[in-house]
PDB file of N, CA and C in Angstrom:
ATOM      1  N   UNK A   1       0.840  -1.179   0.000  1.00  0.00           N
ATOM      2  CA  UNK A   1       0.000   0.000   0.000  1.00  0.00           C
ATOM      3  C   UNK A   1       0.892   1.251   0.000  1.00  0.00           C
ATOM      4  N   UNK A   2       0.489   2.333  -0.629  1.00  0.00           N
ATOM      5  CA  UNK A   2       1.289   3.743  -0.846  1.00  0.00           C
ATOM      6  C   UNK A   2       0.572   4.761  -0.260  1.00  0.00           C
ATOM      7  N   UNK A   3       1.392   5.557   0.529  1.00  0.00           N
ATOM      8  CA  UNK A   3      -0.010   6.647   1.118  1.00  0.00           C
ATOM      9  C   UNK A   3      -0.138   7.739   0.148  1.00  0.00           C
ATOM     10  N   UNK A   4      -1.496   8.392  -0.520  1.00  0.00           N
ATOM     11  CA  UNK A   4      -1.587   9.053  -1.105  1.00  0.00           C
ATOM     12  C   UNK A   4      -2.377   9.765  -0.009  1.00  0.00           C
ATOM     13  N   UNK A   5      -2.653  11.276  -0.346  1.00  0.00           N
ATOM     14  CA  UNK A   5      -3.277  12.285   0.274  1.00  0.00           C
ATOM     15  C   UNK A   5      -3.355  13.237  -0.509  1.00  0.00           C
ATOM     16  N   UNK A   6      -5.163  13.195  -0.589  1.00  0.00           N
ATOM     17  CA  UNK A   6      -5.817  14.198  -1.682  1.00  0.00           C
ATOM     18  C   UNK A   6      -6.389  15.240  -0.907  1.00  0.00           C
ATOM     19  N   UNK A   7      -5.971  16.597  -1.587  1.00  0.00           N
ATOM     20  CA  UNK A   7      -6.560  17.901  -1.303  1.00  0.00           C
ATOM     21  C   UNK A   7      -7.085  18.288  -1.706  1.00  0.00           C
ATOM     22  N   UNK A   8      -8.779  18.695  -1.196  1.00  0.00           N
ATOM     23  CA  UNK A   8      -9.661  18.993  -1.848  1.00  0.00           C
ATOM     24  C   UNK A   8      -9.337  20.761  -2.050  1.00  0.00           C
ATOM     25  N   UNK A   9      -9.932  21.327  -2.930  1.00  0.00           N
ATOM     26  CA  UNK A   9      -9.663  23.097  -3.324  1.00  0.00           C
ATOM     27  C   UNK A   9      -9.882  23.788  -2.011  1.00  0.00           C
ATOM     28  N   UNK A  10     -10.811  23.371  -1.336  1.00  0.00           N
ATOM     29  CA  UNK A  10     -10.944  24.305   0.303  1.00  0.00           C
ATOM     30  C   UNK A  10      -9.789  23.532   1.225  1.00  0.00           C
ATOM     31  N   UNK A  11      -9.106  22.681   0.782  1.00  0.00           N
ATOM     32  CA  UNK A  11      -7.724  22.109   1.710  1.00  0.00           C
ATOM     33  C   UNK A  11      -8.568  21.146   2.361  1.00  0.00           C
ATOM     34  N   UNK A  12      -9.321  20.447   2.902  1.00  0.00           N
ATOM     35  CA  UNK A  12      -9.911  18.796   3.213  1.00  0.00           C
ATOM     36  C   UNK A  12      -8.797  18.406   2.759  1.00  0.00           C
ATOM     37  N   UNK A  13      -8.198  17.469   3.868  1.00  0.00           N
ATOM     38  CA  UNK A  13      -7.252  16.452   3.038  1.00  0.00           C
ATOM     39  C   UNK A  13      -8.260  14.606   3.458  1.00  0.00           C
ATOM     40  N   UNK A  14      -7.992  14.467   2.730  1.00  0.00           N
ATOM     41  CA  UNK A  14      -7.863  13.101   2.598  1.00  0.00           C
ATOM     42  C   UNK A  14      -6.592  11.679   2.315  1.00  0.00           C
ATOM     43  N   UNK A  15      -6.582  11.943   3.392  1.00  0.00           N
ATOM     44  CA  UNK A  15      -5.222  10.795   3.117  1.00  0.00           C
ATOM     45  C   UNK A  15      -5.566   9.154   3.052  1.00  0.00           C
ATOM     46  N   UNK A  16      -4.969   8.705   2.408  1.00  0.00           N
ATOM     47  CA  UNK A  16      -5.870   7.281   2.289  1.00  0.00           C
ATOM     48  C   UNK A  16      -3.958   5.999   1.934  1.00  0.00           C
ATOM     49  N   UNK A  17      -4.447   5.063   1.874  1.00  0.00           N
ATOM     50  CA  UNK A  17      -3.442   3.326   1.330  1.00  0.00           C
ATOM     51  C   UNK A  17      -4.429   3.181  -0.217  1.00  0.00           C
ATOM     52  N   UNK A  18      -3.142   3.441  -0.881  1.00  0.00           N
ATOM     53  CA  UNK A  18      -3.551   2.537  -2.330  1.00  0.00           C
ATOM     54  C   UNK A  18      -2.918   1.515  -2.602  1.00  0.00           C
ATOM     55  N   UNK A  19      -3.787   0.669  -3.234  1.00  0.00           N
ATOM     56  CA  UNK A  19      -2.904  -0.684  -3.675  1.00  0.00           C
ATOM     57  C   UNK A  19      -1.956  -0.229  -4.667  1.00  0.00           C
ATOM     58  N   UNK A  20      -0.397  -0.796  -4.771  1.00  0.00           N
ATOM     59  CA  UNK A  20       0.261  -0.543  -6.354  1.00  0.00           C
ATOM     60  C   UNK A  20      -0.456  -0.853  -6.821  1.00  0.00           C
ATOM     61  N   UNK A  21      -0.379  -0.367  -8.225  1.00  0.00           N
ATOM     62  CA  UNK A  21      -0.498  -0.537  -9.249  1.00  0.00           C
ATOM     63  C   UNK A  21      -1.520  -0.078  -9.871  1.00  0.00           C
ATOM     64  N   UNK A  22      -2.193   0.321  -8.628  1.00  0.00           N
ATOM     65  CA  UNK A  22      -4.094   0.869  -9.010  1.00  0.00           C
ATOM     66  C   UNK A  22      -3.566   2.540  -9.729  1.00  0.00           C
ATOM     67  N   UNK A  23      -4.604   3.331 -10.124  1.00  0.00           N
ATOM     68  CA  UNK A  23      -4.324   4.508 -10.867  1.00  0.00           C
ATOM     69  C   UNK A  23      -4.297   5.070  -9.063  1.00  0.00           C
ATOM     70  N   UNK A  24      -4.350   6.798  -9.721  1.00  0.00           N
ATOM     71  CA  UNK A  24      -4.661   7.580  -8.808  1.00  0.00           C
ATOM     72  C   UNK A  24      -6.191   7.198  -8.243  1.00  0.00           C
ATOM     73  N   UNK A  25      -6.854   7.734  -9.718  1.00  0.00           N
ATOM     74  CA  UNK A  25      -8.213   8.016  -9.720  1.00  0.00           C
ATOM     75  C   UNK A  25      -9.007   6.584  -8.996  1.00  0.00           C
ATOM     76  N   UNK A  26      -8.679   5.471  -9.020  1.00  0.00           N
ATOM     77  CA  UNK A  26      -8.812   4.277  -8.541  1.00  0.00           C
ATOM     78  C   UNK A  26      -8.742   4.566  -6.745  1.00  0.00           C
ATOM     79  N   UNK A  27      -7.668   5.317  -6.099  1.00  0.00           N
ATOM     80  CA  UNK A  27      -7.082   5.427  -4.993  1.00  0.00           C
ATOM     81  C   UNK A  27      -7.983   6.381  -4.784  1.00  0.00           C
ATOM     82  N   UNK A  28      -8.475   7.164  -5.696  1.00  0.00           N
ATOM     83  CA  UNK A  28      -9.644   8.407  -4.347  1.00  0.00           C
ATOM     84  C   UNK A  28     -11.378   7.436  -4.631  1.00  0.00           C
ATOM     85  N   UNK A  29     -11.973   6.740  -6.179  1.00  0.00           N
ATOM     86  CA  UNK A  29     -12.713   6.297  -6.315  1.00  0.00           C
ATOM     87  C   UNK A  29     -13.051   5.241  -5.236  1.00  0.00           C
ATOM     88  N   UNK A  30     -12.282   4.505  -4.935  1.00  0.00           N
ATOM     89  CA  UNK A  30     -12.385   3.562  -4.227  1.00  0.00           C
ATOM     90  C   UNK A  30     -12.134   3.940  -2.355  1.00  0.00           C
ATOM     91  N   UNK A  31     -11.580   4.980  -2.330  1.00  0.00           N
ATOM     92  CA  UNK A  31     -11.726   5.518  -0.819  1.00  0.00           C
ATOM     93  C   UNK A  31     -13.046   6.859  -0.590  1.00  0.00           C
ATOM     94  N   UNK A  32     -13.843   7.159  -1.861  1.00  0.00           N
ATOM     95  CA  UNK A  32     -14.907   7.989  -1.419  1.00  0.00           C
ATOM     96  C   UNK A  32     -14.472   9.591  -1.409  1.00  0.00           C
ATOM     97  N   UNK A  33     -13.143   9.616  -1.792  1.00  0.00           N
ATOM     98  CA  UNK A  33     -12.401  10.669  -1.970  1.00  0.00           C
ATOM     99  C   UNK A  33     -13.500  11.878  -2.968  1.00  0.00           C
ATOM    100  N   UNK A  34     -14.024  12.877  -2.277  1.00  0.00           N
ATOM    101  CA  UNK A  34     -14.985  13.821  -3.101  1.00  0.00           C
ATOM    102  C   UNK A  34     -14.204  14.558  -4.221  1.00  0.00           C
ATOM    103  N   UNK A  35     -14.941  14.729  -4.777  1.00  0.00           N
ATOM    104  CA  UNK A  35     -14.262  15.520  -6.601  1.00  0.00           C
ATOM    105  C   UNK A  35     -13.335  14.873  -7.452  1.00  0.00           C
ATOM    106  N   UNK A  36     -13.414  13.361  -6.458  1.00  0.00           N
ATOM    107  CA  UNK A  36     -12.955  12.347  -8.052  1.00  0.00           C
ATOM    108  C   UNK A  36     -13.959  11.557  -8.548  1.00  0.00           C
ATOM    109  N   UNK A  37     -14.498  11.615  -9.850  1.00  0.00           N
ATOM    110  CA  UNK A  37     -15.940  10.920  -9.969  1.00  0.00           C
ATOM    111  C   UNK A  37     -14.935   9.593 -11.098  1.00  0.00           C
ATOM    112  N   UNK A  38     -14.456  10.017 -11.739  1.00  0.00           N
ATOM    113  CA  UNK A  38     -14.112   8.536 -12.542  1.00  0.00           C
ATOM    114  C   UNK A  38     -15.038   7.769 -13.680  1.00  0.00           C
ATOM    115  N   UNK A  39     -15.626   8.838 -13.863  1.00  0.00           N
ATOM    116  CA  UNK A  39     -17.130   8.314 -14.574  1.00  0.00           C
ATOM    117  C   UNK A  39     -16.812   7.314 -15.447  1.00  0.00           C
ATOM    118  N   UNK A  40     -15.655   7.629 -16.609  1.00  0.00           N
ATOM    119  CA  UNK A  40     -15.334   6.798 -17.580  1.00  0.00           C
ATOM    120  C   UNK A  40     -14.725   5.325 -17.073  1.00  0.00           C
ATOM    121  N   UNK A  41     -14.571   5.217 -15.873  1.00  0.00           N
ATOM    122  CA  UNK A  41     -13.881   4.076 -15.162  1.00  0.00           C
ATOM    123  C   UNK A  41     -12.404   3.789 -15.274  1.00  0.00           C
ATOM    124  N   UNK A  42     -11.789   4.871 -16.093  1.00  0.00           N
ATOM    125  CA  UNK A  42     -10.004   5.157 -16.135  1.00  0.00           C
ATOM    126  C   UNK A  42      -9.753   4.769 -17.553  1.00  0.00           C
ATOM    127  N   UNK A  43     -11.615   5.446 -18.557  1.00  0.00           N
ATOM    128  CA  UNK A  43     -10.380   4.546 -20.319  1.00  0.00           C
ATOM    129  C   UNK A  43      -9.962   6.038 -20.589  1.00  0.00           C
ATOM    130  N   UNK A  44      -9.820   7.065 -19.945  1.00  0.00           N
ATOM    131  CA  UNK A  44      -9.260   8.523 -20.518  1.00  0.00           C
ATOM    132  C   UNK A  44      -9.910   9.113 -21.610  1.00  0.00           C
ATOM    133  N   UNK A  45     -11.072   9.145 -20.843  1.00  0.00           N
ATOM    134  CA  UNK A  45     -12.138   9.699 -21.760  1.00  0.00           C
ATOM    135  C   UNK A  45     -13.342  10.551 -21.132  1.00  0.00           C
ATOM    136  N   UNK A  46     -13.582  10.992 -19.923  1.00  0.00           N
ATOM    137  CA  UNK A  46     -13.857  12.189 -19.626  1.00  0.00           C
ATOM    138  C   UNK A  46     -13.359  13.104 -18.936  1.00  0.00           C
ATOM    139  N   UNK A  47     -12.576  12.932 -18.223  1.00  0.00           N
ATOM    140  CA  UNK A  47     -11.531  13.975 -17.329  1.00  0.00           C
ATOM    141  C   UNK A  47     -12.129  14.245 -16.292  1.00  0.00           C
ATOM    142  N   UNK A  48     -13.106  13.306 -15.465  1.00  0.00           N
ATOM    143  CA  UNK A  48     -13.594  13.930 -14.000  1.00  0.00           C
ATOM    144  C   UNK A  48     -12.818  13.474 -12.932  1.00  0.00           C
ATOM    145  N   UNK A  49     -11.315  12.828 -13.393  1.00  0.00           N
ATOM    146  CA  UNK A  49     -10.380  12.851 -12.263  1.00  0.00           C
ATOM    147  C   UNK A  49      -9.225  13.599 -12.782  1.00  0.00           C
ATOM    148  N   UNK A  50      -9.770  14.752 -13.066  1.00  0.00           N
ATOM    149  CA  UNK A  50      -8.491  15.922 -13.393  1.00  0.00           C
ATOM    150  C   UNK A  50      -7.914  16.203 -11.929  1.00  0.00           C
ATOM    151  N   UNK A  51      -6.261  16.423 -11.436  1.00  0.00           N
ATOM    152  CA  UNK A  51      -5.838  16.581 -11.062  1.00  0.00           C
ATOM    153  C   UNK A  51      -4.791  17.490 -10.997  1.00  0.00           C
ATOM    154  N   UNK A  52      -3.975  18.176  -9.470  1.00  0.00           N
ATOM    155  CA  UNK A  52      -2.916  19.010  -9.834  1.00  0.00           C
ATOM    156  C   UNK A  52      -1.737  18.216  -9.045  1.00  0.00           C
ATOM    157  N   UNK A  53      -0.506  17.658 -10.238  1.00  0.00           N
ATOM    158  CA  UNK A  53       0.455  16.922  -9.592  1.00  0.00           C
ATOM    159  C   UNK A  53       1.540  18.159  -9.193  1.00  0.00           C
ATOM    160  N   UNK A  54       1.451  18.003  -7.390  1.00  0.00           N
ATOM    161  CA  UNK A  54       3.230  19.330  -7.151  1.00  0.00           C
ATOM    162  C   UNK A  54       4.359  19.063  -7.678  1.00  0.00           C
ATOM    163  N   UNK A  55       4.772  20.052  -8.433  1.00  0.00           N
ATOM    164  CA  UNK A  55       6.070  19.751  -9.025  1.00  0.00           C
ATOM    165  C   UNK A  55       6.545  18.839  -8.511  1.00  0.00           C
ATOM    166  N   UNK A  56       7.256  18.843  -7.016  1.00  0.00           N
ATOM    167  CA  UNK A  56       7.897  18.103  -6.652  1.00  0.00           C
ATOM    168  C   UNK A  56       7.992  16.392  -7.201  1.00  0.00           C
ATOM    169  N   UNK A  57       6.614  16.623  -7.607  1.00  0.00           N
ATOM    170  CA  UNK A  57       6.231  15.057  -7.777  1.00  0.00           C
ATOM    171  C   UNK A  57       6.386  14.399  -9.161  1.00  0.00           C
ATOM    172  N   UNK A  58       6.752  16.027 -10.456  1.00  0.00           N
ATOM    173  CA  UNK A  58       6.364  15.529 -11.853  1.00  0.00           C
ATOM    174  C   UNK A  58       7.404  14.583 -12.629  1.00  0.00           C
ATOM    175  N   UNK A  59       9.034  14.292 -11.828  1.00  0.00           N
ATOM    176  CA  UNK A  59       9.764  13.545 -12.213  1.00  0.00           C
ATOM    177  C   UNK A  59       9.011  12.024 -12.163  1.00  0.00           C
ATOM    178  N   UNK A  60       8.286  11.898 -10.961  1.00  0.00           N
ATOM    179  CA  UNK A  60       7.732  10.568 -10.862  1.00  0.00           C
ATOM    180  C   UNK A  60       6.383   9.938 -11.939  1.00  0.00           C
ATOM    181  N   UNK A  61       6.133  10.923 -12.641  1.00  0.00           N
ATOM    182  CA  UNK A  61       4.955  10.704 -13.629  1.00  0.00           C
ATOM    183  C   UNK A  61       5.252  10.253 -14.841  1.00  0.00           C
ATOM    184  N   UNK A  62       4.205   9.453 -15.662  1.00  0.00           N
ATOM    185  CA  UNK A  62       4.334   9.198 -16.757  1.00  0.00           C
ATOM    186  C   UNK A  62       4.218  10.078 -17.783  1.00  0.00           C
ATOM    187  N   UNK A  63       4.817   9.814 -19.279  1.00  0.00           N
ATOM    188  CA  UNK A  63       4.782  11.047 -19.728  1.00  0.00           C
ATOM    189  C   UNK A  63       3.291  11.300 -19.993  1.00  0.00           C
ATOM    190  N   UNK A  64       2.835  12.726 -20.687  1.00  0.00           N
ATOM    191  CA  UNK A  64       1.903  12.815 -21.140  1.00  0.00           C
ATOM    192  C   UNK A  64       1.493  12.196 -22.082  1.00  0.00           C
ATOM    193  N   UNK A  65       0.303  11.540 -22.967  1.00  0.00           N
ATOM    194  CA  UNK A  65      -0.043  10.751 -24.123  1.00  0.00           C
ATOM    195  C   UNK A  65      -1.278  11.999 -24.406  1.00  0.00           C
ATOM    196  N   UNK A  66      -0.729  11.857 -26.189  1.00  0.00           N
ATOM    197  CA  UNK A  66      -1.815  12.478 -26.855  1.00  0.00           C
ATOM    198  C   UNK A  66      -3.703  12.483 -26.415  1.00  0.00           C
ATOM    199  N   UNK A  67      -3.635  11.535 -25.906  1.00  0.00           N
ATOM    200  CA  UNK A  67      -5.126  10.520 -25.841  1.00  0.00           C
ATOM    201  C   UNK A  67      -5.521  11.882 -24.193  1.00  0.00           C
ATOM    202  N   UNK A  68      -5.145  11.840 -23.540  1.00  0.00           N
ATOM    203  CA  UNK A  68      -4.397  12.956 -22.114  1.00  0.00           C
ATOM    204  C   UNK A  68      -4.689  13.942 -21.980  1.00  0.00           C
ATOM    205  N   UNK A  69      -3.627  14.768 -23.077  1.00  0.00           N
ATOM    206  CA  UNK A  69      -3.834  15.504 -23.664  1.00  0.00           C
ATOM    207  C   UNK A  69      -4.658  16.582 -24.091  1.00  0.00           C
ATOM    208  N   UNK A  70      -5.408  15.289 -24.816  1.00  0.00           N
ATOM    209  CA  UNK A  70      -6.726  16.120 -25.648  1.00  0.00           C
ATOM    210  C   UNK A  70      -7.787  16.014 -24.749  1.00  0.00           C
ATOM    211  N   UNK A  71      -7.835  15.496 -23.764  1.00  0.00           N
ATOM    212  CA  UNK A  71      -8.949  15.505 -22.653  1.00  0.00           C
ATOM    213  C   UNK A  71      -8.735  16.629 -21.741  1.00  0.00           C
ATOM    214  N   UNK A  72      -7.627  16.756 -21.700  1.00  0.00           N
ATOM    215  CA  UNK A  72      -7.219  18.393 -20.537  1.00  0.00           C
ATOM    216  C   UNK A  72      -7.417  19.016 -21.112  1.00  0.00           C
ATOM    217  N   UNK A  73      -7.613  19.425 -22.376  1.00  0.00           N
ATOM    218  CA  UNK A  73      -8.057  20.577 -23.339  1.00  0.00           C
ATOM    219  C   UNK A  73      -9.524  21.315 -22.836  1.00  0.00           C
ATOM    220  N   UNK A  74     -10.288  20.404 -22.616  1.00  0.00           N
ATOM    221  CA  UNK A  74     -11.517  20.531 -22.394  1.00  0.00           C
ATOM    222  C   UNK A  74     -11.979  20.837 -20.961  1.00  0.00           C
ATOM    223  N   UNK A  75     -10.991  20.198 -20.144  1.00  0.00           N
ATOM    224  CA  UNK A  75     -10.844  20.298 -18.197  1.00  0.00           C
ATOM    225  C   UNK A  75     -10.634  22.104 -18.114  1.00  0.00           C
ATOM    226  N   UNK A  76     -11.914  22.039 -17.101  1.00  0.00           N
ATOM    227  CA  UNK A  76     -11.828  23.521 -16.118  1.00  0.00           C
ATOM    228  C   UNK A  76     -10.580  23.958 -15.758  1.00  0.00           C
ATOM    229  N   UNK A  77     -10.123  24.897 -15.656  1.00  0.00           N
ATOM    230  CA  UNK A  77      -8.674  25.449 -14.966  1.00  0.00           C
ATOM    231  C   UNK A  77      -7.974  24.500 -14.875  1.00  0.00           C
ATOM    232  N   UNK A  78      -7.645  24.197 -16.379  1.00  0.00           N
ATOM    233  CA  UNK A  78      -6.314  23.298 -16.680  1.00  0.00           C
ATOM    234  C   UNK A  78      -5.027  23.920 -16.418  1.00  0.00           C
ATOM    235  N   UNK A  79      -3.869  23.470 -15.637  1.00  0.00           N
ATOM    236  CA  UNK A  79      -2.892  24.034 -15.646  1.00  0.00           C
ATOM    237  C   UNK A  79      -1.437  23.359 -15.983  1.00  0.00           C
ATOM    238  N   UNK A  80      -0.232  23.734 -15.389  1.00  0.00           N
ATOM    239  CA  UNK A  80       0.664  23.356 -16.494  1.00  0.00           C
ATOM    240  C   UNK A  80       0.862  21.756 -15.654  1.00  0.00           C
ATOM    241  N   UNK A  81       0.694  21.464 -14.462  1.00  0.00           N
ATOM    242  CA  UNK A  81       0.558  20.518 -13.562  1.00  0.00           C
ATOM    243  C   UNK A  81      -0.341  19.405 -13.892  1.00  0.00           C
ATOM    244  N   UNK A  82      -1.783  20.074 -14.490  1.00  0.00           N
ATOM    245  CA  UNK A  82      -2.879  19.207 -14.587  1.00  0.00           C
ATOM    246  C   UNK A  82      -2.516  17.873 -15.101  1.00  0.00           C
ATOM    247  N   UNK A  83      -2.977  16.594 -14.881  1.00  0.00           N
ATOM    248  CA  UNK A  83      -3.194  15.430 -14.952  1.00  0.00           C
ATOM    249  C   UNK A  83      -4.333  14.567 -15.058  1.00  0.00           C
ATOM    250  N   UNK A  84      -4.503  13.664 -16.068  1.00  0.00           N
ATOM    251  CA  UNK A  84      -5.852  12.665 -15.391  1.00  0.00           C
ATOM    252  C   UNK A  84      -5.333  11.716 -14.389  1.00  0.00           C
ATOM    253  N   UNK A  85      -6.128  11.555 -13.088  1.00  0.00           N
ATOM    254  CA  UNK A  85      -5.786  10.362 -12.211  1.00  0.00           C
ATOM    255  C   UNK A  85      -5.719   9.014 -12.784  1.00  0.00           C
ATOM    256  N   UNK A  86      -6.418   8.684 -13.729  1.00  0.00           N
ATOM    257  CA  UNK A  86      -6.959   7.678 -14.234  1.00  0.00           C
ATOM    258  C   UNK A  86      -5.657   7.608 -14.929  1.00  0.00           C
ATOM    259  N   UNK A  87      -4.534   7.974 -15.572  1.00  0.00           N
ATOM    260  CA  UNK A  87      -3.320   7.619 -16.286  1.00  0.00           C
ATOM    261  C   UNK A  87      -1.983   8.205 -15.556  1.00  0.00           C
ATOM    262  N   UNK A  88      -2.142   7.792 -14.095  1.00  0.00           N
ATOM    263  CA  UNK A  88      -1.320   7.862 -13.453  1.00  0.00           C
ATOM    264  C   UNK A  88      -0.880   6.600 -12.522  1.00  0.00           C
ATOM    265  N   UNK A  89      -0.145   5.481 -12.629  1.00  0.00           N
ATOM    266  CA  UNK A  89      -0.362   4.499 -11.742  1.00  0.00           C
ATOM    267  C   UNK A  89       0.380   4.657 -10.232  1.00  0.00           C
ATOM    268  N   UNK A  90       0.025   4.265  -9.533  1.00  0.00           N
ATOM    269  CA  UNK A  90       0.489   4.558  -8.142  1.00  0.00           C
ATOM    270  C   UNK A  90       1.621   2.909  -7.866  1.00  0.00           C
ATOM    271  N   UNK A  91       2.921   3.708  -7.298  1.00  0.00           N
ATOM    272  CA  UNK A  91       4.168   3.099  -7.349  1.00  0.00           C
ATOM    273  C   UNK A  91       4.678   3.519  -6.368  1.00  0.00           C
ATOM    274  N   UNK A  92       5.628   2.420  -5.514  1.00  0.00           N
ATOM    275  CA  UNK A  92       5.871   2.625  -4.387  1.00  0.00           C
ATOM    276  C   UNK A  92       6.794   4.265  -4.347  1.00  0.00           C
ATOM    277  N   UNK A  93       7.099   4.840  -5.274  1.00  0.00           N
ATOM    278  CA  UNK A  93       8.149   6.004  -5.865  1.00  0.00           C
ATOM    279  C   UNK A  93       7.344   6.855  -5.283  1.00  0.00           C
ATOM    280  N   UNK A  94       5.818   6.985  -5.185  1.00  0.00           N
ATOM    281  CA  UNK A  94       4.809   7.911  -4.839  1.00  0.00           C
ATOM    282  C   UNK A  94       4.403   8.298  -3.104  1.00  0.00           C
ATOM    283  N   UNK A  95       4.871   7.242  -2.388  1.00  0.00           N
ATOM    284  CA  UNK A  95       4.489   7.411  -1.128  1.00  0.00           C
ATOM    285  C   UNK A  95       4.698   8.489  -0.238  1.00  0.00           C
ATOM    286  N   UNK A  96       3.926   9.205  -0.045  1.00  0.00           N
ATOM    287  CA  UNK A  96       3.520  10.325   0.640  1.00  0.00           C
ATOM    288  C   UNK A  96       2.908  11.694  -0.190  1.00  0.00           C
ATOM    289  N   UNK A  97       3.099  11.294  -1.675  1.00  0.00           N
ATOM    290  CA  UNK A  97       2.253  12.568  -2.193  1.00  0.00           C
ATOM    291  C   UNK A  97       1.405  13.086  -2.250  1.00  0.00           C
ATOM    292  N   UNK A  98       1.340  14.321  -2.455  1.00  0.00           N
ATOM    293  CA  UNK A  98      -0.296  14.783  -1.746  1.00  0.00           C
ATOM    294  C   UNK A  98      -0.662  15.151  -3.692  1.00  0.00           C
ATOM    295  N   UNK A  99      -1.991  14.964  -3.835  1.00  0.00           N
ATOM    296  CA  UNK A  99      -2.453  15.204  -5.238  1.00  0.00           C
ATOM    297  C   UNK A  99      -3.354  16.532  -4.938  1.00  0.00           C
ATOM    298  N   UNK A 100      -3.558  17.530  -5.120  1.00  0.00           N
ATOM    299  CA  UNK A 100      -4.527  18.802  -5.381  1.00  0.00           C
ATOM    300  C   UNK A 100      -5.618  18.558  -6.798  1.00  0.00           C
ATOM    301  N   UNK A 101      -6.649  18.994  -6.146  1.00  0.00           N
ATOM    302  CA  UNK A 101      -8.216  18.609  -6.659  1.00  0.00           C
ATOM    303  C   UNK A 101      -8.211  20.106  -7.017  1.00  0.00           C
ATOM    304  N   UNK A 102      -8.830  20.215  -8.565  1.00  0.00           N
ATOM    305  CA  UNK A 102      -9.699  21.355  -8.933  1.00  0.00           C
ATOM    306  C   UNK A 102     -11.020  21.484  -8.095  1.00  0.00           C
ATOM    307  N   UNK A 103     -11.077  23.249  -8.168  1.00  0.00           N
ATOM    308  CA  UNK A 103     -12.606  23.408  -7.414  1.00  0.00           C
ATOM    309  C   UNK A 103     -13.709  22.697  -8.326  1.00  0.00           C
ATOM    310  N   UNK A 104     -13.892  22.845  -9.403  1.00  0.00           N
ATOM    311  CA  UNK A 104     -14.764  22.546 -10.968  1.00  0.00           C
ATOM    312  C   UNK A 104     -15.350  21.157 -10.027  1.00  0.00           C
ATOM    313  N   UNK A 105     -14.326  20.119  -9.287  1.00  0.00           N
ATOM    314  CA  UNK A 105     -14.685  18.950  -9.432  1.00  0.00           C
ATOM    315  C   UNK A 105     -15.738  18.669  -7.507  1.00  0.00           C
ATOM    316  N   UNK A 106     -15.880  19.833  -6.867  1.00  0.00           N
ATOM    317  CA  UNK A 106     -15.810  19.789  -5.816  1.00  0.00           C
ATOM    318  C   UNK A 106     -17.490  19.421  -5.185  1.00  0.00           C
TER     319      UNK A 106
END
């Protein structure tokens, strides 16, 4: 298990254990984590687990994919950070990061 800890836009944290290997969006879906809905179920195709990864953290990410991409295009206050949870897998490399939630999703 990896501790992730999600911040909601008013600062709620939620800290939670994800299994490896699960996504992000998997790690707040499955803990009840508010303003991650996951609708598409992680095929990267609606962006309701848009996320803000802290720098600190962007060496540990996968790169961006076109498919990604073109879905943040469309995400509320996309920024240069933004991410889908859903194409992020959680690796022991991740333990202790905190992920920041758009308000849009709140």
């Amino acid at each position: 298990m990896v501790a992730i800890t999600y911040v909601e836009h008013d600062g709620t944290e939620h800290a939670v254990d994800v299994d490896e290997q699960m996504s992000l969006m998997e790690g707040a879906t499955l803990n009840m984590v508010p303003g991650v809905e996951g609708m598409c179920g992680g095929i990267c195709s609606c962006a309701t687990c848009h996320c803000y990864i802290p720098d600190e953290w962007q060496s540990q990410m996968p790169p961006l994919s076109d498919g990604e991409n073109s879905m943040l295009e469309n995400a509320i206050d996309r920024r240069a950070n933004s991410r889908l949870g859903c194409q992020i897998p959680v690796t022991p490399a991740l333990e202790g990061m905190r992920v920041e939630l758009p308000e849009e999703q709140a």
